[in-house]
Protein backbone atom coordinates (compact mmCIF):
# COMPACT_ATOMS: atom_id res chain seq x y z
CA UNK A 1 16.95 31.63 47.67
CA UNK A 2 19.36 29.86 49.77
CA UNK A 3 16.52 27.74 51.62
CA UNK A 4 15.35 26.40 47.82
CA UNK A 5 18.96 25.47 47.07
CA UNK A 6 19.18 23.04 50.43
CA UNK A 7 15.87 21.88 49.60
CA UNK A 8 16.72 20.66 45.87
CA UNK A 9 20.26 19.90 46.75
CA UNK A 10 21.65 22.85 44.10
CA UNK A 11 19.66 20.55 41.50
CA UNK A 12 16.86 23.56 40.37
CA UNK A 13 18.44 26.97 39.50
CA UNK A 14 15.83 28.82 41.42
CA UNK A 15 17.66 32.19 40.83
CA UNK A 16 17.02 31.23 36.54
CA UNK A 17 13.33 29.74 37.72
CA UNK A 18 12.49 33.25 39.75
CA UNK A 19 13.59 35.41 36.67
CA UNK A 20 10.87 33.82 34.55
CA UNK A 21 8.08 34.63 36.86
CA UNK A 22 9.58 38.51 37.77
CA UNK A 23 10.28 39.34 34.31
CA UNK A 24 7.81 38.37 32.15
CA UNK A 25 4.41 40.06 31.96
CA UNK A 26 1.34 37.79 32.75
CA UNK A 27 1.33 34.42 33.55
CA UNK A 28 1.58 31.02 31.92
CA UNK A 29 -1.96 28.41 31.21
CA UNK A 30 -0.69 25.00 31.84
CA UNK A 31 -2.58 22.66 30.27
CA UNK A 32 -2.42 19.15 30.39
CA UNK A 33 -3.55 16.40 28.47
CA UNK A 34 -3.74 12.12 28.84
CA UNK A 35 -3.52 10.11 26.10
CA UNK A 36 -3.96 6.86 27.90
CA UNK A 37 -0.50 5.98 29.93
CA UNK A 38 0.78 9.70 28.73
CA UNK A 39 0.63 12.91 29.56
CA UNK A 40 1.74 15.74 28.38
CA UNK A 41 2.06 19.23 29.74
CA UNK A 42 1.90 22.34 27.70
CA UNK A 43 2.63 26.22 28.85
CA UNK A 44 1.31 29.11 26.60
CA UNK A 45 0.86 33.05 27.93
CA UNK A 46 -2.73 33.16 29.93
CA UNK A 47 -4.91 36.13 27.87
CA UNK A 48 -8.28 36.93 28.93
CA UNK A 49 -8.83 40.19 27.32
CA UNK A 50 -6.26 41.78 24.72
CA UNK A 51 -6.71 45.26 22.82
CA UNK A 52 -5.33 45.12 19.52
CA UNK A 53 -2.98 47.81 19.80
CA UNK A 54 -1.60 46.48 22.51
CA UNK A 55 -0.61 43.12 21.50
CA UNK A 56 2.93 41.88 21.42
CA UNK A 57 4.50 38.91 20.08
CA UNK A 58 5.13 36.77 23.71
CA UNK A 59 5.57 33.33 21.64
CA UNK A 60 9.02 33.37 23.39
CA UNK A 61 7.48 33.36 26.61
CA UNK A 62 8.72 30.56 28.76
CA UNK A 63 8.32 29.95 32.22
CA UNK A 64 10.34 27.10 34.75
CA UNK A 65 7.38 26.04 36.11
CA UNK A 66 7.93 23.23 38.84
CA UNK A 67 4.67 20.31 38.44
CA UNK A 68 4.71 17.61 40.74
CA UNK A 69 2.28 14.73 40.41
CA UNK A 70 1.30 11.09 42.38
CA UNK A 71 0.44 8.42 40.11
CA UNK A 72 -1.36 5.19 40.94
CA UNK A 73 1.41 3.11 40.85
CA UNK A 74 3.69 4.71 42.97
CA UNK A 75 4.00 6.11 46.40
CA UNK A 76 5.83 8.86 46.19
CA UNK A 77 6.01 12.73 44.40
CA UNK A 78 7.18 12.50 41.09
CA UNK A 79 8.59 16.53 40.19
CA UNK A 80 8.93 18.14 37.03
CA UNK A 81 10.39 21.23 35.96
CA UNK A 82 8.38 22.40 32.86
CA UNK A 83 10.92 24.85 31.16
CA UNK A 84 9.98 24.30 27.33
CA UNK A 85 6.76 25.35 25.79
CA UNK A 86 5.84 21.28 25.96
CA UNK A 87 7.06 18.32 27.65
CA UNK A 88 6.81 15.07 29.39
């Protein structure tokens, strides 16, 4: 925990980040799209296989996922912390 602080400079809330990923049930299915210059991200609960009877509503599923990316016009890592169901 500590070691994430330093690294982000106490910008990310990895304690909040880590609940999201111990709590919930599952996993989240990222999925990203271009539209030309823009892209958006989008997180929904991963389900392979689900029983009827043992379905739940998890529409209030949210993960903090952190995304980093490179684009062709810069040199660097661009992050992003995708804590909504969308974004970008």
């Amino acid at each position: 925990y500590d070691s994430f602080l330093q690294i982000t400079n106490g910008t990310l809330d990895v304690k909040k980040l880590m609940k999201t990923w111990i709590l919930h049930k599952g996993f989240p299915l990222v999925t990203v799209v271009r539209k030309g210059k823009v892209i958006s991200v989008q997180q929904e609960k991963f389900l392979y296989h689900m029983e009827p009877e043992n379905w739940t509503s998890d529409a209030s599923y949210l993960w903090h996922i952190p995304l980093t990316y490179i684009t062709s016009s810069c040199n660097f890592t661009n992050a992003y912390l995708l804590d909504q169901k969308s974004g970008m």
